[in-house]
C-alpha atoms as a PDB file:
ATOM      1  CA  UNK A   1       0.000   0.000   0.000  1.00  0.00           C
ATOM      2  CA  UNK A   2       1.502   3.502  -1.181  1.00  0.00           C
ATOM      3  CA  UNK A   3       2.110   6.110   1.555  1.00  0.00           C
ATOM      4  CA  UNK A   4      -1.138   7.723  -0.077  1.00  0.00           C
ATOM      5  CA  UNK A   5      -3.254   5.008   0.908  1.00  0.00           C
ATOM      6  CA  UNK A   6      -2.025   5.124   4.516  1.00  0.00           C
ATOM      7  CA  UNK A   7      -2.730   9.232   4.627  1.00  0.00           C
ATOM      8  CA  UNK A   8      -5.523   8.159   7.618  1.00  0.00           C
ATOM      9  CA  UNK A   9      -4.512   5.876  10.270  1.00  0.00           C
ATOM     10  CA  UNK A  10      -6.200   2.369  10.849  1.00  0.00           C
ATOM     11  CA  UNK A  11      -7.978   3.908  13.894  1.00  0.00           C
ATOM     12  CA  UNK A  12      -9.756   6.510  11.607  1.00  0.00           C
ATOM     13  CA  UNK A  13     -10.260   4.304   8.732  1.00  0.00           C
ATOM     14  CA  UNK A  14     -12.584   2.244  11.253  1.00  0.00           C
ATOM     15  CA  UNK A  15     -14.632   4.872  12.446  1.00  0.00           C
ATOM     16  CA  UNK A  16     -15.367   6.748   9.393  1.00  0.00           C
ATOM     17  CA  UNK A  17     -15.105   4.151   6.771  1.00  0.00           C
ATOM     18  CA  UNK A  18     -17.586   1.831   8.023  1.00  0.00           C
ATOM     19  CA  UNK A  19     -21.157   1.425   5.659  1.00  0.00           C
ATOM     20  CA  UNK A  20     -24.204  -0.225   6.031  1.00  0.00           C
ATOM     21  CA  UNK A  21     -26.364  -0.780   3.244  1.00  0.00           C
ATOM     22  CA  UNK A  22     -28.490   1.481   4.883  1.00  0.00           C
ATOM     23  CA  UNK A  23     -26.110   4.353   4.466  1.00  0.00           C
ATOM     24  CA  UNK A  24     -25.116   3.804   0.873  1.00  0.00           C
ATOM     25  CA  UNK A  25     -25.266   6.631  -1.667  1.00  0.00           C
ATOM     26  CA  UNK A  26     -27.178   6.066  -4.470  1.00  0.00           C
ATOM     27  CA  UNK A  27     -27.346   7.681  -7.868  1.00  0.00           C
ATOM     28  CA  UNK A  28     -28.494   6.456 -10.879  1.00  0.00           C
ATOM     29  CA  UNK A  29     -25.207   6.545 -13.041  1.00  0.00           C
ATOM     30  CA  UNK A  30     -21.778   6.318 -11.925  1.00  0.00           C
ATOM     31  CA  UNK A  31     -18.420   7.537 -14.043  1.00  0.00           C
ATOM     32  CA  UNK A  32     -14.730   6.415 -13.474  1.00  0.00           C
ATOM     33  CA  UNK A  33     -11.940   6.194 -15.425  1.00  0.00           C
ATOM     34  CA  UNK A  34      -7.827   5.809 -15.019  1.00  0.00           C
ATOM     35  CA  UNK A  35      -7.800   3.716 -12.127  1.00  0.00           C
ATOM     36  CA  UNK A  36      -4.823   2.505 -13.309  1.00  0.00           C
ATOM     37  CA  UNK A  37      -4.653  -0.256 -11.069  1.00  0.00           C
ATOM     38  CA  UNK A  38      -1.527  -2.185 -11.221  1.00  0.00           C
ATOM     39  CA  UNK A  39       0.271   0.410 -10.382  1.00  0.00           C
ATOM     40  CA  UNK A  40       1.901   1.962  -7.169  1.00  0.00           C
ATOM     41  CA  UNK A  41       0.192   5.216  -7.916  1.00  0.00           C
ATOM     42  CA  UNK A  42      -3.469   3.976  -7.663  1.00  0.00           C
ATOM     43  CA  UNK A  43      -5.478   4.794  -4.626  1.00  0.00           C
ATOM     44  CA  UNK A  44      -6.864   1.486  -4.595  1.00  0.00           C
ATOM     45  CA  UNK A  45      -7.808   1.581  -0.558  1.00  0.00           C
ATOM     46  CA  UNK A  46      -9.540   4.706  -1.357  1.00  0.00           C
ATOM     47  CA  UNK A  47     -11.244   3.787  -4.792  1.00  0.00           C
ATOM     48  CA  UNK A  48     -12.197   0.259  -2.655  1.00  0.00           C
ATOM     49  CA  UNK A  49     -14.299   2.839  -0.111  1.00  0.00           C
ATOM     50  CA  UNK A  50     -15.756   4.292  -3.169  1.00  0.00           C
ATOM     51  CA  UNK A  51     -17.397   1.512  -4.665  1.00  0.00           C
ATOM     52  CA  UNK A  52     -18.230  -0.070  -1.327  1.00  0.00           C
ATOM     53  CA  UNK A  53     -20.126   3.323  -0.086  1.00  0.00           C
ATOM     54  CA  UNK A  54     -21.621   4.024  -3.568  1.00  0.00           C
ATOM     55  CA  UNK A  55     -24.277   2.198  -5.515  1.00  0.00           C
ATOM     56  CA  UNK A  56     -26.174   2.745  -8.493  1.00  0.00           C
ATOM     57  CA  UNK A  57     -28.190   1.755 -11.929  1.00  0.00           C
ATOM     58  CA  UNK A  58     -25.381   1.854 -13.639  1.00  0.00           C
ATOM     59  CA  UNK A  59     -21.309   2.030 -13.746  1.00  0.00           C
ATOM     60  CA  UNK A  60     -19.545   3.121 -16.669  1.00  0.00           C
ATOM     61  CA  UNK A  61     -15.904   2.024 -16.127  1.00  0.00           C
ATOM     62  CA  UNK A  62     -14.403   4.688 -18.689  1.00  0.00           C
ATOM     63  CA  UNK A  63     -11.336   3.508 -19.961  1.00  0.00           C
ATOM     64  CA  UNK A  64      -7.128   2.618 -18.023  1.00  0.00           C
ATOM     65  CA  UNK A  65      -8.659   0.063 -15.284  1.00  0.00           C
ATOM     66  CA  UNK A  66      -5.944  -2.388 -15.773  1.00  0.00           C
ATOM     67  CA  UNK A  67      -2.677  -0.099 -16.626  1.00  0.00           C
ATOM     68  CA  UNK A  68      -1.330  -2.811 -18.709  1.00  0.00           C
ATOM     69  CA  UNK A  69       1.617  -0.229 -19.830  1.00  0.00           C
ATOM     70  CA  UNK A  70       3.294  -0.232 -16.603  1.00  0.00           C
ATOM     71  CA  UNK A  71       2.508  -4.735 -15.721  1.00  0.00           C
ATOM     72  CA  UNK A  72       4.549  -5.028 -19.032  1.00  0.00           C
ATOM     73  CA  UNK A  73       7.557  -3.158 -16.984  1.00  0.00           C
ATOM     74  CA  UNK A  74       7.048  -4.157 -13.976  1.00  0.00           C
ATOM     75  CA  UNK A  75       3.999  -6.718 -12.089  1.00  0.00           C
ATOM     76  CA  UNK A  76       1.998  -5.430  -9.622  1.00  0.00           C
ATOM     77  CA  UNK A  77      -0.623  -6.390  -8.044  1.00  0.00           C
ATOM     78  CA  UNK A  78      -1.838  -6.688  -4.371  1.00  0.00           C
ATOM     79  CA  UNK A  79      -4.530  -7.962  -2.595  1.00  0.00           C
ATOM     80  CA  UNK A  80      -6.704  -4.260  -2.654  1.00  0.00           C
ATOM     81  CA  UNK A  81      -6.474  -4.669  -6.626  1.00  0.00           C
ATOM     82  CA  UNK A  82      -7.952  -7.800  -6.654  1.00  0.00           C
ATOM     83  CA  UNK A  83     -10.957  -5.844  -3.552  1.00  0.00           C
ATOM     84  CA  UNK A  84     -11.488  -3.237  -6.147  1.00  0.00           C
ATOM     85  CA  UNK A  85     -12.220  -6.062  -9.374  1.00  0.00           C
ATOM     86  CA  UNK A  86     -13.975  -8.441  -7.265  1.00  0.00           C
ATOM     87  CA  UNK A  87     -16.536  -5.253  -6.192  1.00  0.00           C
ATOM     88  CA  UNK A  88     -17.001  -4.723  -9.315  1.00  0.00           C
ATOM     89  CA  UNK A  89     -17.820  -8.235 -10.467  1.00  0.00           C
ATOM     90  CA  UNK A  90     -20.373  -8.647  -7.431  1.00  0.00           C
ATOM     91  CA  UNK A  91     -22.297  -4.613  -8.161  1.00  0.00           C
ATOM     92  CA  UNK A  92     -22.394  -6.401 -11.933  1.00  0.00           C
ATOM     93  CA  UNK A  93     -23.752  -9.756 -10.429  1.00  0.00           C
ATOM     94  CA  UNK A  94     -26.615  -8.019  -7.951  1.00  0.00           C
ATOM     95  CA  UNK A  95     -28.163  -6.106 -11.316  1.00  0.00           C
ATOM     96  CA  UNK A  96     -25.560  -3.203 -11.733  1.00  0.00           C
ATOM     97  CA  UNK A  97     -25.134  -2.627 -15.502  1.00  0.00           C
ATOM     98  CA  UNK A  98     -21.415  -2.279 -15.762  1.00  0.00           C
ATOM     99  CA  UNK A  99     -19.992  -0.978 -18.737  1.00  0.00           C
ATOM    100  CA  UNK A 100     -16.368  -1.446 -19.401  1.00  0.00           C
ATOM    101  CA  UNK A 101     -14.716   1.060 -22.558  1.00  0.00           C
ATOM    102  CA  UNK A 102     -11.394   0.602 -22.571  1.00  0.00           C
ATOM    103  CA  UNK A 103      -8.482   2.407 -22.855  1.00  0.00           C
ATOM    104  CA  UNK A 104      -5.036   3.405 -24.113  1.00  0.00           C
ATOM    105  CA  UNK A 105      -3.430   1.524 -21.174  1.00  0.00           C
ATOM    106  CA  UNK A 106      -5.733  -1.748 -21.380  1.00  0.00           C
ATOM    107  CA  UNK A 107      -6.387  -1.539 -25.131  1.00  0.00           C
ATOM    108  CA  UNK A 108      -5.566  -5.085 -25.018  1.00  0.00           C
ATOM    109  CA  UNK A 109      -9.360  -5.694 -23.948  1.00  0.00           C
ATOM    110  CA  UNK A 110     -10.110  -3.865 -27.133  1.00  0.00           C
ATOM    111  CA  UNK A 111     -10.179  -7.304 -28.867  1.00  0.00           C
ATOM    112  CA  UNK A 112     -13.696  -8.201 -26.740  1.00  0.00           C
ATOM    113  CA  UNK A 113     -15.273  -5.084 -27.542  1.00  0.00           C
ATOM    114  CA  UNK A 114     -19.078  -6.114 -28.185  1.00  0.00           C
ATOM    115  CA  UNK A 115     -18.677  -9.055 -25.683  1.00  0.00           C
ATOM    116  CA  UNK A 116     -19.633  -9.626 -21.775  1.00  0.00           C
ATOM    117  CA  UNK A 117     -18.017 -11.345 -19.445  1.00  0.00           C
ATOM    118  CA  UNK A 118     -19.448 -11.331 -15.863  1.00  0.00           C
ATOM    119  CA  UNK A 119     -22.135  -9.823 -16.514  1.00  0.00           C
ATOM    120  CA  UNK A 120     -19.685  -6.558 -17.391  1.00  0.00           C
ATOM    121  CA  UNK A 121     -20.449  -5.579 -21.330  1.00  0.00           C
ATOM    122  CA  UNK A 122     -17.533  -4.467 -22.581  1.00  0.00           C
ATOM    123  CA  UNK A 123     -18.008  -1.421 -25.399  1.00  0.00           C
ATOM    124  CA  UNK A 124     -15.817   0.796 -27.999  1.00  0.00           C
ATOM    125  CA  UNK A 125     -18.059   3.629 -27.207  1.00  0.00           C
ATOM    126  CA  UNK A 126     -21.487   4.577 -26.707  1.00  0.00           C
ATOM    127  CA  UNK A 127     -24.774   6.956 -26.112  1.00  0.00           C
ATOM    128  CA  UNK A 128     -26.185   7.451 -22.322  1.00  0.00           C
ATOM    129  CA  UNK A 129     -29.378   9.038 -22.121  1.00  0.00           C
ATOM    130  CA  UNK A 130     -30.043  10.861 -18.945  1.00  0.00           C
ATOM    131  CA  UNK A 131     -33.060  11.357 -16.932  1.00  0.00           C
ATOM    132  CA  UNK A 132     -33.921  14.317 -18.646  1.00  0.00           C
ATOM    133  CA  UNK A 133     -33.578  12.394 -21.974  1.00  0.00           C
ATOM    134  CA  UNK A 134     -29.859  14.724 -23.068  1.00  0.00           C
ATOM    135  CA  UNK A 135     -27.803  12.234 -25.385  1.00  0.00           C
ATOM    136  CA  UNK A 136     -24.166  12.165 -24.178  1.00  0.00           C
ATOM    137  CA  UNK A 137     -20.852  10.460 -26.118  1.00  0.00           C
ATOM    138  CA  UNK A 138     -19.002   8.090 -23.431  1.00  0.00           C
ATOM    139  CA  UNK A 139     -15.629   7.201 -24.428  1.00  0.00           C
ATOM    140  CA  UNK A 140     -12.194   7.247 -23.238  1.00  0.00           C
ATOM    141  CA  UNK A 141     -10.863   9.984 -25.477  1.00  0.00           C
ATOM    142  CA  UNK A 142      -7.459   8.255 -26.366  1.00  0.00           C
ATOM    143  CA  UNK A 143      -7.871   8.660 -30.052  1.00  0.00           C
ATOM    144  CA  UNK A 144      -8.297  12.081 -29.659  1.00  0.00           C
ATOM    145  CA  UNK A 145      -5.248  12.678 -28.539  1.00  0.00           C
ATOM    146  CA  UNK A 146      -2.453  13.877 -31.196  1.00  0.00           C
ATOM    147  CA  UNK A 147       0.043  12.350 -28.493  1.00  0.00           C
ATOM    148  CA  UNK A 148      -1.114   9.110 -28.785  1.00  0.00           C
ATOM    149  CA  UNK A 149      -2.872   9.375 -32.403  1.00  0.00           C
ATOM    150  CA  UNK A 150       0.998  10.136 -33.818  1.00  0.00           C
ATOM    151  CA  UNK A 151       3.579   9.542 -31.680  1.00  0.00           C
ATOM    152  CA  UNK A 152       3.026   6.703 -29.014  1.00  0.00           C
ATOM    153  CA  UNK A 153       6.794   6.597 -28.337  1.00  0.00           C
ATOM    154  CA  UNK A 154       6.512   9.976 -26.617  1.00  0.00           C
ATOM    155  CA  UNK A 155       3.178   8.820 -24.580  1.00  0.00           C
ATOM    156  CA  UNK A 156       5.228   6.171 -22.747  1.00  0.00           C
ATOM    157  CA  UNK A 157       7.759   8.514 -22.542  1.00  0.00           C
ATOM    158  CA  UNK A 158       5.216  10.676 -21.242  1.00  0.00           C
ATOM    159  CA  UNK A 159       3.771   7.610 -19.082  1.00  0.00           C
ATOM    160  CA  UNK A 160       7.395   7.074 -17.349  1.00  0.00           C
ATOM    161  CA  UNK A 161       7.273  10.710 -16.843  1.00  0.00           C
ATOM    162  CA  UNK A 162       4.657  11.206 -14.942  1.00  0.00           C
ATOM    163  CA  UNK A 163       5.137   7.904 -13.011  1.00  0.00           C
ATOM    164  CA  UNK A 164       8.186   9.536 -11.536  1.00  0.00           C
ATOM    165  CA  UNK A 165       6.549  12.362 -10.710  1.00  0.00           C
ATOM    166  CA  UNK A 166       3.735  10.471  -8.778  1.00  0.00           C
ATOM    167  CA  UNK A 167       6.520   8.486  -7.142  1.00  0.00           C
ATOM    168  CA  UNK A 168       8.047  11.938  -5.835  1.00  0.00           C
ATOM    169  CA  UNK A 169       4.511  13.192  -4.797  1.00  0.00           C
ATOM    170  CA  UNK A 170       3.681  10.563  -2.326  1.00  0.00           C
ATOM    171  CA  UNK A 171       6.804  11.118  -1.016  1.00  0.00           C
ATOM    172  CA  UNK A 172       6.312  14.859  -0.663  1.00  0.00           C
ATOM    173  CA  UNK A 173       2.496  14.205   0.718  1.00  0.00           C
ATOM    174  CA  UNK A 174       3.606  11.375   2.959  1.00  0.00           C
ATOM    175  CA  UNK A 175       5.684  14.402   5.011  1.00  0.00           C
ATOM    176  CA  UNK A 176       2.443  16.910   4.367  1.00  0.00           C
ATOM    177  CA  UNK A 177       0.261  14.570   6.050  1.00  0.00           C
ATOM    178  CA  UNK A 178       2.425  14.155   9.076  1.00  0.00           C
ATOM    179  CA  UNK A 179       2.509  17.484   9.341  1.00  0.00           C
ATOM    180  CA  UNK A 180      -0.794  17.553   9.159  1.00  0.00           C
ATOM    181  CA  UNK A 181      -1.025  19.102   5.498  1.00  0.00           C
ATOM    182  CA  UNK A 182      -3.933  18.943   2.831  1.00  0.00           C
ATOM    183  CA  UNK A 183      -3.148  17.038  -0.001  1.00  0.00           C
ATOM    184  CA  UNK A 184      -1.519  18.468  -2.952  1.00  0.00           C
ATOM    185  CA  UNK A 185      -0.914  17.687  -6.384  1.00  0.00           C
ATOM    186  CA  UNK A 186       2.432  18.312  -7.981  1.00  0.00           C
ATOM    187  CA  UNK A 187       1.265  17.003 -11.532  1.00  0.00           C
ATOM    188  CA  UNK A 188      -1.992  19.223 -11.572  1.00  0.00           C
ATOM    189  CA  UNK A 189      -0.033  22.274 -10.742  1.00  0.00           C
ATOM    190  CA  UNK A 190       2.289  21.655 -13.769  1.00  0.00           C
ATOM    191  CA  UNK A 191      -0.836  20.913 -15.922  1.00  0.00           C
ATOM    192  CA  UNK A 192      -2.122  23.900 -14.777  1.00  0.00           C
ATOM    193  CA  UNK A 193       1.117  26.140 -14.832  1.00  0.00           C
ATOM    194  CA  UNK A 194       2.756  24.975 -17.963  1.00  0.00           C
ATOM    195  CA  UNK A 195       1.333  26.518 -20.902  1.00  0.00           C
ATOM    196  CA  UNK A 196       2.017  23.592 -23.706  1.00  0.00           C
ATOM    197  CA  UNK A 197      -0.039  21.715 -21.259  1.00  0.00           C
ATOM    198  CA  UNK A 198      -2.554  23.612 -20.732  1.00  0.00           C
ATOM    199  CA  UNK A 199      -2.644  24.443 -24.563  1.00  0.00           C
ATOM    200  CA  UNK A 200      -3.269  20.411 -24.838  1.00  0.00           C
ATOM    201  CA  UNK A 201      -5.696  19.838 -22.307  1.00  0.00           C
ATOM    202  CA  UNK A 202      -8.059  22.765 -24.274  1.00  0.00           C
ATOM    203  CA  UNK A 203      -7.197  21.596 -27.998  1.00  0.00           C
ATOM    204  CA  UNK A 204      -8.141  17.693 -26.247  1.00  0.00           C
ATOM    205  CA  UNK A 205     -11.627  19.081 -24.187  1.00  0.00           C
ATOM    206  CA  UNK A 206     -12.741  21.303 -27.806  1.00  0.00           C
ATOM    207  CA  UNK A 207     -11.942  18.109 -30.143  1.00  0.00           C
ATOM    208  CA  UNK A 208     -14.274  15.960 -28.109  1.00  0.00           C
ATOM    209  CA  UNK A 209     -17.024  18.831 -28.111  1.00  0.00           C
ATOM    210  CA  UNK A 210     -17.123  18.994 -31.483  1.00  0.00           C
ATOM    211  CA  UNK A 211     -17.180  15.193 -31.860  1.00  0.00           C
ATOM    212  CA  UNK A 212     -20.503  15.119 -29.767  1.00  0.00           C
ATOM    213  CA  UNK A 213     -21.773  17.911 -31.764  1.00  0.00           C
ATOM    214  CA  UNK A 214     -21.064  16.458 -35.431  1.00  0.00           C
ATOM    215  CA  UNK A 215     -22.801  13.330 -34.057  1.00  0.00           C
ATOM    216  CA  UNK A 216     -26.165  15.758 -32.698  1.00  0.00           C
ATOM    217  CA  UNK A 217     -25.775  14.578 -29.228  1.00  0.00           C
ATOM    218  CA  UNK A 218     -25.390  17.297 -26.275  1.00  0.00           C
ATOM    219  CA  UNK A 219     -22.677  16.297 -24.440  1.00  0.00           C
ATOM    220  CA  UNK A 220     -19.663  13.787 -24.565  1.00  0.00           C
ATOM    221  CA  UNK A 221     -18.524  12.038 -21.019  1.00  0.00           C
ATOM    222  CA  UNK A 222     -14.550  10.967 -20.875  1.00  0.00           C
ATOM    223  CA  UNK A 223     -11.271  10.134 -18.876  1.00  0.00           C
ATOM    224  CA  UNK A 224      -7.888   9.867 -20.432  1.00  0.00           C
ATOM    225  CA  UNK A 225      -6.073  13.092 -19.212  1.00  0.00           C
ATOM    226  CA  UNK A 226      -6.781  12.709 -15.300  1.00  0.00           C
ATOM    227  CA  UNK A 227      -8.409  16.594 -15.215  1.00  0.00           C
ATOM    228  CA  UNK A 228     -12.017  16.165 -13.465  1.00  0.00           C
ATOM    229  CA  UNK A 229     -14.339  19.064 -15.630  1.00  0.00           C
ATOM    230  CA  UNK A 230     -17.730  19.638 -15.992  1.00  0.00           C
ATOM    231  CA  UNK A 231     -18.008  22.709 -18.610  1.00  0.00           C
ATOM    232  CA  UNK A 232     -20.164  24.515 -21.708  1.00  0.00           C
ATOM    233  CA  UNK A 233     -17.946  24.313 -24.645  1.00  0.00           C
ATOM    234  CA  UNK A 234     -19.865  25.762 -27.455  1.00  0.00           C
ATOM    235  CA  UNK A 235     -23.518  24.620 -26.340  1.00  0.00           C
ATOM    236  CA  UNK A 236     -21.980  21.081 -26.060  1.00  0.00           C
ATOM    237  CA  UNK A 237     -21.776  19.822 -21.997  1.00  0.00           C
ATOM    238  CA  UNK A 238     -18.104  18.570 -21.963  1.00  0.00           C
ATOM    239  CA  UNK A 239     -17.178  15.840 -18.871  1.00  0.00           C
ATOM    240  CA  UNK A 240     -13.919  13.867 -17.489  1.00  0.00           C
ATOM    241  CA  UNK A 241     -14.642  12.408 -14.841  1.00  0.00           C
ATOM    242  CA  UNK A 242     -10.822  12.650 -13.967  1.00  0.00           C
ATOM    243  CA  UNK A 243      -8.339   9.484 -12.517  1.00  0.00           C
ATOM    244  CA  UNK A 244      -7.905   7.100  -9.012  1.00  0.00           C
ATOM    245  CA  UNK A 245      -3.934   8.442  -8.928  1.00  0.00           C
ATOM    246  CA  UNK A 246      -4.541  11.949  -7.883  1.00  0.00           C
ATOM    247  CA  UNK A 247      -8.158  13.601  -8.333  1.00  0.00           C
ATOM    248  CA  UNK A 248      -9.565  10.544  -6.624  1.00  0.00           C
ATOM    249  CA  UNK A 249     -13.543  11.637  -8.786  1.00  0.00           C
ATOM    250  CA  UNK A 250     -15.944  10.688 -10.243  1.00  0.00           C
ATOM    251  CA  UNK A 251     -18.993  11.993 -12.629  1.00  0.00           C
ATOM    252  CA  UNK A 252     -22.215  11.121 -11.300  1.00  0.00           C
ATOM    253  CA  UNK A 253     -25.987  11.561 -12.544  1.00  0.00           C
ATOM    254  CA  UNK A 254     -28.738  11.897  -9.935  1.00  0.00           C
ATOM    255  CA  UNK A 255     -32.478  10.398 -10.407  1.00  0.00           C
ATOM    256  CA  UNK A 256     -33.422  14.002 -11.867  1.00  0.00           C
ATOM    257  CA  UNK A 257     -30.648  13.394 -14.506  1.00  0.00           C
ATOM    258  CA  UNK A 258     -28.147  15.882 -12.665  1.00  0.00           C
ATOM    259  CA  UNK A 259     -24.703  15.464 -13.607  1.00  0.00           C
ATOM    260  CA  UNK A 260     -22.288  16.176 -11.136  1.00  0.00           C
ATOM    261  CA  UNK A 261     -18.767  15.443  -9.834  1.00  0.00           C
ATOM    262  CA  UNK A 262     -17.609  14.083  -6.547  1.00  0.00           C
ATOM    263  CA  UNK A 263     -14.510  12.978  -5.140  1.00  0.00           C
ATOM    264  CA  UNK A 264     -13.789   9.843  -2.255  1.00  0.00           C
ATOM    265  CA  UNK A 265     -14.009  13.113   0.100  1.00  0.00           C
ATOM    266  CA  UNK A 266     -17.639  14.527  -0.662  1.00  0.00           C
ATOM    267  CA  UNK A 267     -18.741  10.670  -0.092  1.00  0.00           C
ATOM    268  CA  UNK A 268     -16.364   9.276   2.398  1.00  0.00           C
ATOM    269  CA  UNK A 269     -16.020  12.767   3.996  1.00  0.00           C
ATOM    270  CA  UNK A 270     -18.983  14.797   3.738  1.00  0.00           C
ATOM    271  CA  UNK A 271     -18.112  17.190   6.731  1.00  0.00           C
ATOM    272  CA  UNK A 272     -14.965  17.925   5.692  1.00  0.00           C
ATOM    273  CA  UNK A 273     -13.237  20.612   2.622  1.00  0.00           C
ATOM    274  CA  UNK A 274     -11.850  17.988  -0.143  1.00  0.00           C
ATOM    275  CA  UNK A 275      -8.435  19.432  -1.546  1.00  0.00           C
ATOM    276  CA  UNK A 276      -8.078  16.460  -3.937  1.00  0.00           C
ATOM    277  CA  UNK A 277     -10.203  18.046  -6.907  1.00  0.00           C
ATOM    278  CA  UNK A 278      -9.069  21.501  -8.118  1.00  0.00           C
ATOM    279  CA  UNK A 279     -12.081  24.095  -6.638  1.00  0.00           C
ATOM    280  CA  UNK A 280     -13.184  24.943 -10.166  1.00  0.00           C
ATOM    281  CA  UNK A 281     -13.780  21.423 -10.770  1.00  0.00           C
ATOM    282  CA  UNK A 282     -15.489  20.487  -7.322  1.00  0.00           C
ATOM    283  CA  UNK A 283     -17.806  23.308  -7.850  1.00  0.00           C
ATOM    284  CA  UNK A 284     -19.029  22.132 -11.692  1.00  0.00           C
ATOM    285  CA  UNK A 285     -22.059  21.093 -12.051  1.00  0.00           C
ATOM    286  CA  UNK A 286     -24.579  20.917 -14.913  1.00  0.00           C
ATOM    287  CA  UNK A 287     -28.115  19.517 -15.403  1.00  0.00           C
ATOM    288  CA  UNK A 288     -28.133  17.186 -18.656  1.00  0.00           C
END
């Protein structure tokens, strides 16, 4: 378990952690992508709490569940990996419709597409309709990516990159949190700070708008660049429902067809300020 996962001691993992059925959180659709498990750098203990606190209708599982980049380097794989996939594989066998769209980083599943296995269907791409009836692309959003589209030598470059970078972040927030310091997100801030980056994320967000928009739907839903977002781009509702390494989110849809996203602290830690998803995106929401 990465210093990350042990950010709350055993003794307050007991006493705040600990959900009945009774106290589970329902919503009708549930969104999350680049868990990336199989990897130090997923928050598997926390993404565990997630699904076991959470239930709903539906669970799209948008894309990098299985980083299959990284287990061709270097296997691994504990016991909390194999929590999260066996969760998933029991919400799927009580009546959950999981929905598996795969990936850059498990693109190996992309063989199965159009087939279900354990009751998970496993899909290129497809159309949710909410509650209010607004038609919304899911995908991952790989292929729209000029990284990956031309140059996949540079996106594992990219990939070792920013594994490093995680590796020196739990380091920094393992000494924050004994210090009693919020988390905070080295990555994001260069995301944020670099303008090449920043130039990519936009030119990324505005491709998948107009996707949804040459198809006539209203919105598209996506993962793939770990930035949680809920935004108008042009009439079209744009949504990541960000990563399980840093943002710890997800996009949800209420029974009134609300779209909205949370992190593991607005459900795990309702009380408290999360510092995991950047304020702009905690604060986005849209009805669709």
């Amino acid at each position: 378990m990465t210093p990350a996962d042990q950010f709350l001691s055993e003794k307050m993992s007991r006493k705040l952690f600990r959900h009945s059925k009774k106290e589970l959180t329902h919503f009708r659709t549930i969104w999350i992508s680049d868990l990336h498990l199989g990897t130090t750098g997923c928050q598997a203990a926390r993404l565990l709490e997630f699904l076991q606190a959470t239930e709903s209708d539906t669970l799209y599982l948008v894309g990098d569940i299985i980083d299959g980049w990284q287990l061709k380097r270097r296997w691994y794989w504990d016991q909390v990996h194999n929590n999260v996939v066996q969760t998933v594989l029991k919400k799927a066998k009580k009546g959950t419709n999981v929905i598996f769209v795969p990936g850059n980083h498990d693109e190996a599943v992309r063989q199965f597409i159009d087939l279900d296995f354990g009751g998970i269907k496993v899909r290129d791409e497809l159309v949710h309709v909410t509650a209010q009836g607004k038609r919304m692309l899911v995908l991952h959003g790989d292929r729209f990516d000029g990284v990956i589209a031309c140059a996949k030598w540079l996106a594992y470059l990219g990939d070792n990159l920013y594994t490093v970078i995680l590796k020196f972040n739990q380091v920094l927030n393992s000494w924050r949190a004994r210090r009693g310091l919020p988390y905070w997100s080295l990555s994001q801030y260069l995301k944020l700070k670099v303008k090449n980056a920043v130039s990519y994320i936009s030119s990324f967000e505005h491709a998948l708008a107009d996707e949804a928009r040459q198809r006539g739907l209203d919105g598209v839903i996506c993962g793939h660049i770990h930035k949680p977002e809920i935004r108008q781009i042009d009439g079209i509702t744009y949504c990541n429902d960000g990563d399980w390494v840093e943002s710890l989110s997800a996009l949800v849809e209420d029974v009134s067809g609300e779209l909205r996203l949370v992190s593991w602290h607005d459900i795990m830690l309702p009380d408290r300020i999360s510092n995991t998803i950047p304020e702009m995106a905690l604060a986005s929401s849209v009805s669709a």
